[in-house]
PDB file of N, CA and C in Angstrom:
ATOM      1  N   UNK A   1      22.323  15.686   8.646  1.00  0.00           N
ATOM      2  CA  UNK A   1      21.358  16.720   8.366  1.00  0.00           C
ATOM      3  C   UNK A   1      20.281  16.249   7.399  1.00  0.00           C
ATOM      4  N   UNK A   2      20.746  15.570   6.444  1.00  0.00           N
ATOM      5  CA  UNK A   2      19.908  14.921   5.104  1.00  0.00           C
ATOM      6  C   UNK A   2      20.352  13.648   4.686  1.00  0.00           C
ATOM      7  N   UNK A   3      19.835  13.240   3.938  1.00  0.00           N
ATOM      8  CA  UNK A   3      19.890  12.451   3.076  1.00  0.00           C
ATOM      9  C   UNK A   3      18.690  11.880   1.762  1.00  0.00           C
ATOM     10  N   UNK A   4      19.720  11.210   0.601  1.00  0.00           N
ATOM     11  CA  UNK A   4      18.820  11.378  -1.026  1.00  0.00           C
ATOM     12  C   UNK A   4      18.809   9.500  -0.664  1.00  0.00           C
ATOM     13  N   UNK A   5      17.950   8.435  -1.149  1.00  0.00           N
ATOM     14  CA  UNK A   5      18.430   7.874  -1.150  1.00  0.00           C
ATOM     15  C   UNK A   5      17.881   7.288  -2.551  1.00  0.00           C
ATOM     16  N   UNK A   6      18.831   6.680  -3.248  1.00  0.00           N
ATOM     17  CA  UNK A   6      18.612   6.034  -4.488  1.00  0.00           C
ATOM     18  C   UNK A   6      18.446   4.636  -4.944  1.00  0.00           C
ATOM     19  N   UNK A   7      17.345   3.691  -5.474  1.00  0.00           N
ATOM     20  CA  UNK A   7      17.329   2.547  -5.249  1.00  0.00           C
ATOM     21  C   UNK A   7      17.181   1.989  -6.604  1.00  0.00           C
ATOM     22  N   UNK A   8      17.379   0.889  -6.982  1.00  0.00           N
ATOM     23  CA  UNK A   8      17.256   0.148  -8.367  1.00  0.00           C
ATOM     24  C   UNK A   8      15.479  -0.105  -8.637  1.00  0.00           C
ATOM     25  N   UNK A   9      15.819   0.233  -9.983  1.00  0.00           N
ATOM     26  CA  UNK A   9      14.149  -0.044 -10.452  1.00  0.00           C
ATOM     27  C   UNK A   9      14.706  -0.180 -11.804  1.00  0.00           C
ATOM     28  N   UNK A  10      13.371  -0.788 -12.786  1.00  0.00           N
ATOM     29  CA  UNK A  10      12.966  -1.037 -13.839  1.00  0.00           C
ATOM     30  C   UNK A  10      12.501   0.151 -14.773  1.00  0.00           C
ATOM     31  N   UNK A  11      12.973   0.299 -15.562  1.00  0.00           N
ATOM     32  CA  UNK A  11      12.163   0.977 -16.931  1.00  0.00           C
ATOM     33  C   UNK A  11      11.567   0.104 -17.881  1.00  0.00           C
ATOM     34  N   UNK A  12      10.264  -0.211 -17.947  1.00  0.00           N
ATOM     35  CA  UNK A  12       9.960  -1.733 -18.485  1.00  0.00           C
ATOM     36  C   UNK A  12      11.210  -2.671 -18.494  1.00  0.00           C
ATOM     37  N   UNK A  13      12.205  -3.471 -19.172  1.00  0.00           N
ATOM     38  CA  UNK A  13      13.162  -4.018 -18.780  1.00  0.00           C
ATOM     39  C   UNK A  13      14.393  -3.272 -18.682  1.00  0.00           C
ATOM     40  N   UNK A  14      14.489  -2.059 -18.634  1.00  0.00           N
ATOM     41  CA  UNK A  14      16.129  -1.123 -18.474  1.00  0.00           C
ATOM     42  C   UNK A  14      16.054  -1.240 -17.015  1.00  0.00           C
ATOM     43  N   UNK A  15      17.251  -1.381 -16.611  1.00  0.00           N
ATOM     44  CA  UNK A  15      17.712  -0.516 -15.187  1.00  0.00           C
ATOM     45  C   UNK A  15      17.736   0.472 -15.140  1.00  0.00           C
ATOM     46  N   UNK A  16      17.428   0.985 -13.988  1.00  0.00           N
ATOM     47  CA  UNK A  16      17.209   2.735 -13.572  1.00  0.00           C
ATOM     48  C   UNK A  16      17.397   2.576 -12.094  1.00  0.00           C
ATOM     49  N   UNK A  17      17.384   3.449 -11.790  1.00  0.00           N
ATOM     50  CA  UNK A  17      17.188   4.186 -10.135  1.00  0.00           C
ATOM     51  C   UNK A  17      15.898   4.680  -9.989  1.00  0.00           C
ATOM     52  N   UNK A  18      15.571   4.480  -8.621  1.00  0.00           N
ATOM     53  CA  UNK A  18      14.375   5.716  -8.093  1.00  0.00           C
ATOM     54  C   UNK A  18      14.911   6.756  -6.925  1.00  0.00           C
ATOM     55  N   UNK A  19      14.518   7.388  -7.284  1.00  0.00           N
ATOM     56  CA  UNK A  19      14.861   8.806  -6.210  1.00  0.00           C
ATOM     57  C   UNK A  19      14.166   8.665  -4.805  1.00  0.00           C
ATOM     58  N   UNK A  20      14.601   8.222  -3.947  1.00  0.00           N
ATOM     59  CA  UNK A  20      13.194   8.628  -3.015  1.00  0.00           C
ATOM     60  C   UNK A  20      13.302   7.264  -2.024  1.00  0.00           C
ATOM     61  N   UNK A  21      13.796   7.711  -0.442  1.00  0.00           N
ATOM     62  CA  UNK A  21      12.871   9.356  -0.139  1.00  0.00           C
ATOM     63  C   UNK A  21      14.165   9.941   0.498  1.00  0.00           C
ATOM     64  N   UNK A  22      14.497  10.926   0.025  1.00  0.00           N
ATOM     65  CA  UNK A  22      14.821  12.183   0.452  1.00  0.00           C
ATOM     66  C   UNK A  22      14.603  12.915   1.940  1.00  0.00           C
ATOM     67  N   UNK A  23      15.342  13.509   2.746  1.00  0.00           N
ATOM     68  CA  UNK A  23      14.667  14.138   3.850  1.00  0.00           C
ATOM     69  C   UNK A  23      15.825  14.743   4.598  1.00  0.00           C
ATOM     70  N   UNK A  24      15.228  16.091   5.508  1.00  0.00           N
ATOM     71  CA  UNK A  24      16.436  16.597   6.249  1.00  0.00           C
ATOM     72  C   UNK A  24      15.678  17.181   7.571  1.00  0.00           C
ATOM     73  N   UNK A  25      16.529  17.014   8.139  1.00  0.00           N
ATOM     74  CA  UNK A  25      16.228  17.530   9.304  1.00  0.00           C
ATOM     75  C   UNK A  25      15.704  18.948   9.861  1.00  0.00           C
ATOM     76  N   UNK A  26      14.426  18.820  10.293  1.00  0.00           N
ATOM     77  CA  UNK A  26      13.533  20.225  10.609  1.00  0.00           C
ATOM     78  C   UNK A  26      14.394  21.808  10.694  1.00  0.00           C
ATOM     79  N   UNK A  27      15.259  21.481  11.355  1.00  0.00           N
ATOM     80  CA  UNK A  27      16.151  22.559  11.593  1.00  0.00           C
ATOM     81  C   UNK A  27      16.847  22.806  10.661  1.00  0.00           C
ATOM     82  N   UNK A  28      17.330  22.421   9.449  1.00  0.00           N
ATOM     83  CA  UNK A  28      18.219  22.291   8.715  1.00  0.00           C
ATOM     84  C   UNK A  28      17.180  22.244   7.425  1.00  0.00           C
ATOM     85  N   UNK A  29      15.845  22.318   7.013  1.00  0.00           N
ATOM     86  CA  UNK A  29      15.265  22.253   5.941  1.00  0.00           C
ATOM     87  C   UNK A  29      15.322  23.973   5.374  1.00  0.00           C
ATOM     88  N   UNK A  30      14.975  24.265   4.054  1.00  0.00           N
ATOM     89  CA  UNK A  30      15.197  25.514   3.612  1.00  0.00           C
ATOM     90  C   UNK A  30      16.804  26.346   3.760  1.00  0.00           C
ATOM     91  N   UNK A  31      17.800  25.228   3.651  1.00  0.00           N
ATOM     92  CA  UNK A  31      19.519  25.454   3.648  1.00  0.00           C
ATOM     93  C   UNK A  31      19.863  25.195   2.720  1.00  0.00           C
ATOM     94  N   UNK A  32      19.711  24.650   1.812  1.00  0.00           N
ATOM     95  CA  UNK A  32      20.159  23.731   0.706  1.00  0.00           C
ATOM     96  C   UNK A  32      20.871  22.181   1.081  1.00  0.00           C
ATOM     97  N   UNK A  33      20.337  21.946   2.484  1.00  0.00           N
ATOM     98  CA  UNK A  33      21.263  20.520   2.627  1.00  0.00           C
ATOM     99  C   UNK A  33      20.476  19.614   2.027  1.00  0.00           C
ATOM    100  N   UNK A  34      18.997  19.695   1.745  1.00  0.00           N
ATOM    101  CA  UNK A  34      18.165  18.788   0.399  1.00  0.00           C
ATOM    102  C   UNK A  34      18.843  18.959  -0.716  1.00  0.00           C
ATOM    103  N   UNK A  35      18.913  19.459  -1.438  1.00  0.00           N
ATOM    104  CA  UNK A  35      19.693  20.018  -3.131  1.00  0.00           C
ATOM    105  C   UNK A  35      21.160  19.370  -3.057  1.00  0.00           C
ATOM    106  N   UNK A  36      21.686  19.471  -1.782  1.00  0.00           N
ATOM    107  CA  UNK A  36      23.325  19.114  -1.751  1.00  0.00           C
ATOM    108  C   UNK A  36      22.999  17.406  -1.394  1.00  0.00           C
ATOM    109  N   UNK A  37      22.397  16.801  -0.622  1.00  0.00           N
ATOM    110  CA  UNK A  37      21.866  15.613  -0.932  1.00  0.00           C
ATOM    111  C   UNK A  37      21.866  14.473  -2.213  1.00  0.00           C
ATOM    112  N   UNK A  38      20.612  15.675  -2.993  1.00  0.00           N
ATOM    113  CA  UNK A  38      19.936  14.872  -4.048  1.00  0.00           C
ATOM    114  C   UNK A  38      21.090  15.562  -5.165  1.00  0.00           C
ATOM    115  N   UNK A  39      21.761  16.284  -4.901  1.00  0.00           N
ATOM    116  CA  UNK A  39      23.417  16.691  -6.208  1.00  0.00           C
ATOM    117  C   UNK A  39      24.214  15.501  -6.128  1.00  0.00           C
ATOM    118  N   UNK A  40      24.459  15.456  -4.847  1.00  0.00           N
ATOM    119  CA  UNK A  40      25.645  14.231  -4.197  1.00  0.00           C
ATOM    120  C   UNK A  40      24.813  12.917  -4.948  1.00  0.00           C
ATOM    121  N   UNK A  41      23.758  12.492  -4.538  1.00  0.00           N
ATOM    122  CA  UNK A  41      23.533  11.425  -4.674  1.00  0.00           C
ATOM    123  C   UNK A  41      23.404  10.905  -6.297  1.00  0.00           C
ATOM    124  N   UNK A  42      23.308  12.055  -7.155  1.00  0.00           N
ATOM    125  CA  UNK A  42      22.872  11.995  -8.801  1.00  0.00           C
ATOM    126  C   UNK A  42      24.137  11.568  -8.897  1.00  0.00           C
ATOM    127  N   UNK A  43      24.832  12.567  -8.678  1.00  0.00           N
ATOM    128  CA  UNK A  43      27.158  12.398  -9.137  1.00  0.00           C
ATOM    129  C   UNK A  43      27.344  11.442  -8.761  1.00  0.00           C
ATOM    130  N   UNK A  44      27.309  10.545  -7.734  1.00  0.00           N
ATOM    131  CA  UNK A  44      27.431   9.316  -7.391  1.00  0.00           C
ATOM    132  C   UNK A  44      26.772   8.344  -8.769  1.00  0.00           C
ATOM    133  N   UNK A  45      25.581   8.082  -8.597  1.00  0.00           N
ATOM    134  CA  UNK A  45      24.979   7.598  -9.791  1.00  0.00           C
ATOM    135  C   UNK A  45      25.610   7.572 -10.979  1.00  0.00           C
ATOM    136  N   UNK A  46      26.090   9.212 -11.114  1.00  0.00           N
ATOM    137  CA  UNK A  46      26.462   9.132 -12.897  1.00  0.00           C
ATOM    138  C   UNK A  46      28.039   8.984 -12.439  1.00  0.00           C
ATOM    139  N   UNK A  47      28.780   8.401 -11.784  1.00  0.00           N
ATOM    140  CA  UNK A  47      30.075   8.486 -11.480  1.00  0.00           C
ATOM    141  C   UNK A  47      30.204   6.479 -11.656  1.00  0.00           C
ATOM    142  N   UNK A  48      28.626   5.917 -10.712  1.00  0.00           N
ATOM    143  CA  UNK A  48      29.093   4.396 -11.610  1.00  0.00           C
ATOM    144  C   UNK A  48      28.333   3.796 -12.557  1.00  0.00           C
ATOM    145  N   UNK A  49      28.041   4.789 -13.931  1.00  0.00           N
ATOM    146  CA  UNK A  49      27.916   4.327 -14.769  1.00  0.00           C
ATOM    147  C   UNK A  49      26.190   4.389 -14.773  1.00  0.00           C
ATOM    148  N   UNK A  50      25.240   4.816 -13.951  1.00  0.00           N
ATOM    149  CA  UNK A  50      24.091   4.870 -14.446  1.00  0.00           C
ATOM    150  C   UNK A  50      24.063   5.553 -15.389  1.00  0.00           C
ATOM    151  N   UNK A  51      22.291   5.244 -15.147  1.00  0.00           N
ATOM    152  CA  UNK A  51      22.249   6.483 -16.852  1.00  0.00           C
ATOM    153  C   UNK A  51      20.555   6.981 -16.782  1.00  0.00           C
ATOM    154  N   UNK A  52      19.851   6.251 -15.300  1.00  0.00           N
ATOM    155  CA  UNK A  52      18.512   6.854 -16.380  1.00  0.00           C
ATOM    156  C   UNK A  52      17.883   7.203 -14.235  1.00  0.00           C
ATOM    157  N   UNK A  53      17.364   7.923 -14.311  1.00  0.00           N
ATOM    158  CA  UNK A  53      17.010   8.340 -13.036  1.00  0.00           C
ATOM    159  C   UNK A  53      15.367   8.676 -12.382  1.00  0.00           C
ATOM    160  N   UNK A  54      14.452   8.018 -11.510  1.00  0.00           N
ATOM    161  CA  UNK A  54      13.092   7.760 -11.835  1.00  0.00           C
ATOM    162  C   UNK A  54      12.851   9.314  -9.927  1.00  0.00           C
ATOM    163  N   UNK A  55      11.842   9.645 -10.279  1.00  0.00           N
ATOM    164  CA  UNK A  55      11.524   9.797  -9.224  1.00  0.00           C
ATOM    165  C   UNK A  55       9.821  10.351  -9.055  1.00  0.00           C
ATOM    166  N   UNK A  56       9.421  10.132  -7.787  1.00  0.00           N
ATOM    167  CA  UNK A  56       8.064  10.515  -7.551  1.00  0.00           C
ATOM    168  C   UNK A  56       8.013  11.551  -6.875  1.00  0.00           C
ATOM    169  N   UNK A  57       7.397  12.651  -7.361  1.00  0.00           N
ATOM    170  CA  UNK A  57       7.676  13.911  -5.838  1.00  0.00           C
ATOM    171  C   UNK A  57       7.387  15.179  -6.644  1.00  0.00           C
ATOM    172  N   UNK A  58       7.455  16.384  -5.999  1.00  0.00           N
ATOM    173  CA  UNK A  58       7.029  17.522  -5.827  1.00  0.00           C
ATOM    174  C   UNK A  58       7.230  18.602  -7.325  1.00  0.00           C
ATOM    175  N   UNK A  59       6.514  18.297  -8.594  1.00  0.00           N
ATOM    176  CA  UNK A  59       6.712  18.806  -9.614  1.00  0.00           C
ATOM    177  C   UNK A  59       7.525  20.184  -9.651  1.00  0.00           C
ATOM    178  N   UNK A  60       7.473  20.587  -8.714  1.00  0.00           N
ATOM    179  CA  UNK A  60       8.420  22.710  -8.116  1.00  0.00           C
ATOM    180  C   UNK A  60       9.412  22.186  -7.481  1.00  0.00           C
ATOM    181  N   UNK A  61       9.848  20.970  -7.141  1.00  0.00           N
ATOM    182  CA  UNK A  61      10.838  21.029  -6.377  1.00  0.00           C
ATOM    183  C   UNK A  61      12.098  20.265  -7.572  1.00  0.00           C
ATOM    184  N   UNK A  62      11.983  19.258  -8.309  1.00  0.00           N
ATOM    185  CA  UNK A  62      13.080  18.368  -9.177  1.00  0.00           C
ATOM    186  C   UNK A  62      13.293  18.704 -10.093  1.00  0.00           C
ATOM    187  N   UNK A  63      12.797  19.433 -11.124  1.00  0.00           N
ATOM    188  CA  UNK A  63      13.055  19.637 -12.325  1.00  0.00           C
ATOM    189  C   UNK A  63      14.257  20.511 -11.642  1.00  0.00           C
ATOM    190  N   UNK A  64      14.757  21.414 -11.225  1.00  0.00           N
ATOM    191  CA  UNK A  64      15.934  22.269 -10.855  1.00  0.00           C
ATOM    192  C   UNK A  64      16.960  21.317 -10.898  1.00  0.00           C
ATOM    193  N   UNK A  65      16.607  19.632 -10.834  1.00  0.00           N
ATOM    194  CA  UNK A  65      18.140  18.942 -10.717  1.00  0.00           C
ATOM    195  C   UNK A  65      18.056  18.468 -12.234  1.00  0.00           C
ATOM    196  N   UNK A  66      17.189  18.601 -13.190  1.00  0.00           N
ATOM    197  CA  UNK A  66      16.873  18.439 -14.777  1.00  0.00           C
ATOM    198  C   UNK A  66      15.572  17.576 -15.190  1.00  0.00           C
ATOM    199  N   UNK A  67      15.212  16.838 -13.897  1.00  0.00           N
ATOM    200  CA  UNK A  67      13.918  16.040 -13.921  1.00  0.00           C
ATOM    201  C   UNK A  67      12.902  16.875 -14.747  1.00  0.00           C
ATOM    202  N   UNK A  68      12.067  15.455 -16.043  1.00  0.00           N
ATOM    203  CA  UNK A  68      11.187  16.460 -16.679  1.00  0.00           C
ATOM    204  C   UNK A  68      10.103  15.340 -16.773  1.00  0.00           C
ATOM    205  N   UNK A  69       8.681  15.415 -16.972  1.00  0.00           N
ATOM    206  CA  UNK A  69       8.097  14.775 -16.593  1.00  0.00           C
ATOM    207  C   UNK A  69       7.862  13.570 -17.786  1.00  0.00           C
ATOM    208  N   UNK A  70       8.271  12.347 -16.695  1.00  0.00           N
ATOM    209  CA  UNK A  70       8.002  10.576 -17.655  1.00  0.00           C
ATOM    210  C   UNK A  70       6.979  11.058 -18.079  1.00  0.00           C
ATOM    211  N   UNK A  71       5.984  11.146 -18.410  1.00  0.00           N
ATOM    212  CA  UNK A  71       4.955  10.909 -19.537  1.00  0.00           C
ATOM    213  C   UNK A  71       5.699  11.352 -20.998  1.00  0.00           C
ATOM    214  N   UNK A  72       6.256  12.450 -20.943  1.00  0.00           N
ATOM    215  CA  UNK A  72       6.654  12.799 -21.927  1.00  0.00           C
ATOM    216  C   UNK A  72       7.721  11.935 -22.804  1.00  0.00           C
ATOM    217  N   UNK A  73       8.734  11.305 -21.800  1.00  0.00           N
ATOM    218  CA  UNK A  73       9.315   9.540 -22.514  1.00  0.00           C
ATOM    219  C   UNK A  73       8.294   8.416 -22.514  1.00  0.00           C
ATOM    220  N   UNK A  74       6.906   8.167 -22.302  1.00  0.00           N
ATOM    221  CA  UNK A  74       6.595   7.201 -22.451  1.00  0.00           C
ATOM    222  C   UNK A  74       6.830   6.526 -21.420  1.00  0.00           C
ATOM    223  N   UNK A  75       6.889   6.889 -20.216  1.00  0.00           N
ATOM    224  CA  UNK A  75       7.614   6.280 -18.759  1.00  0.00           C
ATOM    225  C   UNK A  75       5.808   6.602 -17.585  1.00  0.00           C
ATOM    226  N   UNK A  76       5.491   5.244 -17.197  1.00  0.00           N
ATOM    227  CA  UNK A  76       4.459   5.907 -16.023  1.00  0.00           C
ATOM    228  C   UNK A  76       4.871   4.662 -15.150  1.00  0.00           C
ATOM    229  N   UNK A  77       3.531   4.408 -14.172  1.00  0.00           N
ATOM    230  CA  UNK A  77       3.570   3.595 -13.634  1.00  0.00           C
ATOM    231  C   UNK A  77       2.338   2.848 -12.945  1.00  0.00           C
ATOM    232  N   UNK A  78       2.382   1.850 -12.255  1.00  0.00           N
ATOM    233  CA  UNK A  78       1.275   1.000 -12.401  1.00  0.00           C
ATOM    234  C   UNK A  78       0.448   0.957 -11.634  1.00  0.00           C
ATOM    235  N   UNK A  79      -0.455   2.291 -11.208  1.00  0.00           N
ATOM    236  CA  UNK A  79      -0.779   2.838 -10.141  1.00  0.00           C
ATOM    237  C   UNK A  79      -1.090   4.338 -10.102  1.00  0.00           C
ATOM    238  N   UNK A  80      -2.168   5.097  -9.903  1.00  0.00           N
ATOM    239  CA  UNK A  80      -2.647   6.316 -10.246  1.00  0.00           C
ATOM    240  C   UNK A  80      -1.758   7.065  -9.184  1.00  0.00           C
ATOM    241  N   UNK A  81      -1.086   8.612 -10.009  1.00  0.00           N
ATOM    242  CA  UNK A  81      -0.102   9.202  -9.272  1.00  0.00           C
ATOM    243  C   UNK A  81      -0.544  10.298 -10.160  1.00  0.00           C
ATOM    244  N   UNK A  82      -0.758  11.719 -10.265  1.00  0.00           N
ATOM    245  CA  UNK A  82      -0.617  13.083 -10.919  1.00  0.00           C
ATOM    246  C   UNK A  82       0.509  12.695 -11.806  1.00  0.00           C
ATOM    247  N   UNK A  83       0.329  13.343 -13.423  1.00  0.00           N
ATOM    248  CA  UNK A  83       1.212  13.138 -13.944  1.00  0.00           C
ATOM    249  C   UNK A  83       2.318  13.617 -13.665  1.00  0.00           C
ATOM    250  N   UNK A  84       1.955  15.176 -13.577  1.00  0.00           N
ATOM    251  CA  UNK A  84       3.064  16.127 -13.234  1.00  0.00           C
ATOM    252  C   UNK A  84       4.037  15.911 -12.041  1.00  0.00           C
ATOM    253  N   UNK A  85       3.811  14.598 -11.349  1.00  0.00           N
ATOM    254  CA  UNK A  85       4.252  13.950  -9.684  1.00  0.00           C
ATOM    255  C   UNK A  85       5.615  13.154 -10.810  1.00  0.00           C
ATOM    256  N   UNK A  86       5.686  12.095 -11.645  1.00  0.00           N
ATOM    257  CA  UNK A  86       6.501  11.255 -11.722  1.00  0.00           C
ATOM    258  C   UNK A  86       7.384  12.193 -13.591  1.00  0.00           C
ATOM    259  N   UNK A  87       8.326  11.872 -12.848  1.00  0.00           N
ATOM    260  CA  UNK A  87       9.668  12.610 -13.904  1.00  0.00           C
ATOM    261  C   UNK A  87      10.976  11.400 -13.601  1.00  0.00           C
ATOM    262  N   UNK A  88      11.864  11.981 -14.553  1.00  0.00           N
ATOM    263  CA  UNK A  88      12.327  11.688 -14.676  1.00  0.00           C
ATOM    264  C   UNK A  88      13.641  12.061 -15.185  1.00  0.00           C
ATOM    265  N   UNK A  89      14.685  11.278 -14.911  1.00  0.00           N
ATOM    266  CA  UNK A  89      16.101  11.866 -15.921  1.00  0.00           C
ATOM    267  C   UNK A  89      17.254  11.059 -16.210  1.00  0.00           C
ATOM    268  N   UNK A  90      17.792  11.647 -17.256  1.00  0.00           N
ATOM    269  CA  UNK A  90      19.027  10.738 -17.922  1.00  0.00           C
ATOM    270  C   UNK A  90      20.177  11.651 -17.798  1.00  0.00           C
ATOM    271  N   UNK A  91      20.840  10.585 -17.241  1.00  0.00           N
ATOM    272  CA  UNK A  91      22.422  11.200 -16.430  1.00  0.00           C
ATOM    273  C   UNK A  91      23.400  10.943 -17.259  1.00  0.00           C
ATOM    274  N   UNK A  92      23.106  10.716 -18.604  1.00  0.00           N
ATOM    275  CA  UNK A  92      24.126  10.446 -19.655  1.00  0.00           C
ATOM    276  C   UNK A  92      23.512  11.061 -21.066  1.00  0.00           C
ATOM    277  N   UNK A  93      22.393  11.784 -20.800  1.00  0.00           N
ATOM    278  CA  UNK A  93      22.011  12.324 -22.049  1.00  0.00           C
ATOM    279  C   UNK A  93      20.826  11.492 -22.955  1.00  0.00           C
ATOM    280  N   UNK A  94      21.403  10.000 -22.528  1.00  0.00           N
ATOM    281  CA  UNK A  94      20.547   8.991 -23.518  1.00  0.00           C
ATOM    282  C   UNK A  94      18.873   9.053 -23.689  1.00  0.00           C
ATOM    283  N   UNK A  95      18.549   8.660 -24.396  1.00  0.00           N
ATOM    284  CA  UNK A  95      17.109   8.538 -24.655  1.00  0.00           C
ATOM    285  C   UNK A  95      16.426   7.623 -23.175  1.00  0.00           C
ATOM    286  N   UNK A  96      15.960   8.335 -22.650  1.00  0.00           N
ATOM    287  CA  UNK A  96      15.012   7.376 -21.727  1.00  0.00           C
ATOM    288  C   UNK A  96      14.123   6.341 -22.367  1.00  0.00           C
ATOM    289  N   UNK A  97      14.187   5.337 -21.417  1.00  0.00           N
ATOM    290  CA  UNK A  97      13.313   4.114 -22.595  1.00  0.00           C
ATOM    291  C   UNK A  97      11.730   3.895 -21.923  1.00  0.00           C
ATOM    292  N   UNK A  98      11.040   3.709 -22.358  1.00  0.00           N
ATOM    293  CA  UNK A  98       9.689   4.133 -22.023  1.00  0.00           C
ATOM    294  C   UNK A  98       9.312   2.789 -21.604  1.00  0.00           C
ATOM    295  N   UNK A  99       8.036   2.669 -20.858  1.00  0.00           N
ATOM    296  CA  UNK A  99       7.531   1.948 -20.343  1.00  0.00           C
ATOM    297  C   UNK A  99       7.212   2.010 -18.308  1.00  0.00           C
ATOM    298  N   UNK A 100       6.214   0.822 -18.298  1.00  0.00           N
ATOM    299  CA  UNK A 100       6.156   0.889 -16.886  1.00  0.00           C
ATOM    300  C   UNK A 100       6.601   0.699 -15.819  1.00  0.00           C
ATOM    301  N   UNK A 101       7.566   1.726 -15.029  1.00  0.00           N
ATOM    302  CA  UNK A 101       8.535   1.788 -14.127  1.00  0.00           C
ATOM    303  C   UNK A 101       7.542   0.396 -13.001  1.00  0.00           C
ATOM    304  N   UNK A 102       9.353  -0.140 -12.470  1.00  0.00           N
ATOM    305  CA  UNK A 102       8.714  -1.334 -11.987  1.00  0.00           C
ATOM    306  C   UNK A 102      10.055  -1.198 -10.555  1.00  0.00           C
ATOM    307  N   UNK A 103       9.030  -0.611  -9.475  1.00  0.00           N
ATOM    308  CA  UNK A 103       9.787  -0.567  -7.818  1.00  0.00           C
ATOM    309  C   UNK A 103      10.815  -1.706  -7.284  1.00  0.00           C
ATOM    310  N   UNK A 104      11.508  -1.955  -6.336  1.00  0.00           N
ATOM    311  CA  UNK A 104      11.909  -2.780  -5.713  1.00  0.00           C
ATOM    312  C   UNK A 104      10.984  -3.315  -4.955  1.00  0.00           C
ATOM    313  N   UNK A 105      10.904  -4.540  -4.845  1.00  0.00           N
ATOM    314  CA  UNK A 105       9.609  -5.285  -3.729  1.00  0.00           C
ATOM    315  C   UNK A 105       9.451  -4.272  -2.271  1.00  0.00           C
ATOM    316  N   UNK A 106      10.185  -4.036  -1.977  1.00  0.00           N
ATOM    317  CA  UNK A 106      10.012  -3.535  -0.257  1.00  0.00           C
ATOM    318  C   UNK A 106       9.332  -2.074  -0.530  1.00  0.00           C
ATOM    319  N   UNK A 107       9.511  -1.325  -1.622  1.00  0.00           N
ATOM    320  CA  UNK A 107       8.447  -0.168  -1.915  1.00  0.00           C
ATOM    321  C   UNK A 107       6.524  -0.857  -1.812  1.00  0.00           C
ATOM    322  N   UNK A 108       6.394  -2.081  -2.330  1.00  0.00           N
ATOM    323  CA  UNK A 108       5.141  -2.356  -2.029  1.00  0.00           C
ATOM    324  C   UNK A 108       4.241  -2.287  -3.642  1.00  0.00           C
ATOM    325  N   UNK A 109       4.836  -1.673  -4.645  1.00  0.00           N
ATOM    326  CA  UNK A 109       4.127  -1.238  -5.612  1.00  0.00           C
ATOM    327  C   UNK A 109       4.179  -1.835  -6.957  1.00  0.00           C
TER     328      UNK A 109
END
């Protein structure tokens, strides 16, 4: 029906995850099988030991999973995006560490 998918990235030199991309099937969008997705896929995360969580996307739609927006840690990236677009979160509470989030090569960025 869906799926979250989560990939390794940079927080200037921390490890993190990026969120994205996300997606469910036409018939099945407005169910909660997005939310049960991107739940599953965080618990996973904080189950091996991550801790800091990046994503690009729909300012009304992420903060509901605690995402609040990187600028406010000192977190952007290297490439013009709406601020209110890139957030972020820590799956252990910790201080997010600031700096310029840095993609996996096959993102392009």
């Amino acid at each position: 029906m869906g799926y979250a998918l989560l990939t390794r990235c940079h927080i200037g030199e921390a490890e993190a995850l990026c969120l994205g991309p996300c997606a469910v099937v036409p018939e099945a969008q407005r169910s909660g099988a997005g939310g049960a997705a991107v739940r599953a896929a965080l618990a996973a995360a904080r189950e091996a030991g991550e801790r800091w969580v990046v994503v690009l996307g729909h300012p009304e739609y992420y903060p509901r999973f605690g995402f609040t927006r990187a600028s406010a840690s000192g977190v952007s990236v290297g490439f013009d995006v709406p601020d209110e677009a890139l957030m972020v979160l820590s799956l252990d509470g910790s201080a997010v560490p600031s700096g310029v989030v840095r993609y996996a090569e096959p993102f392009g960025v």
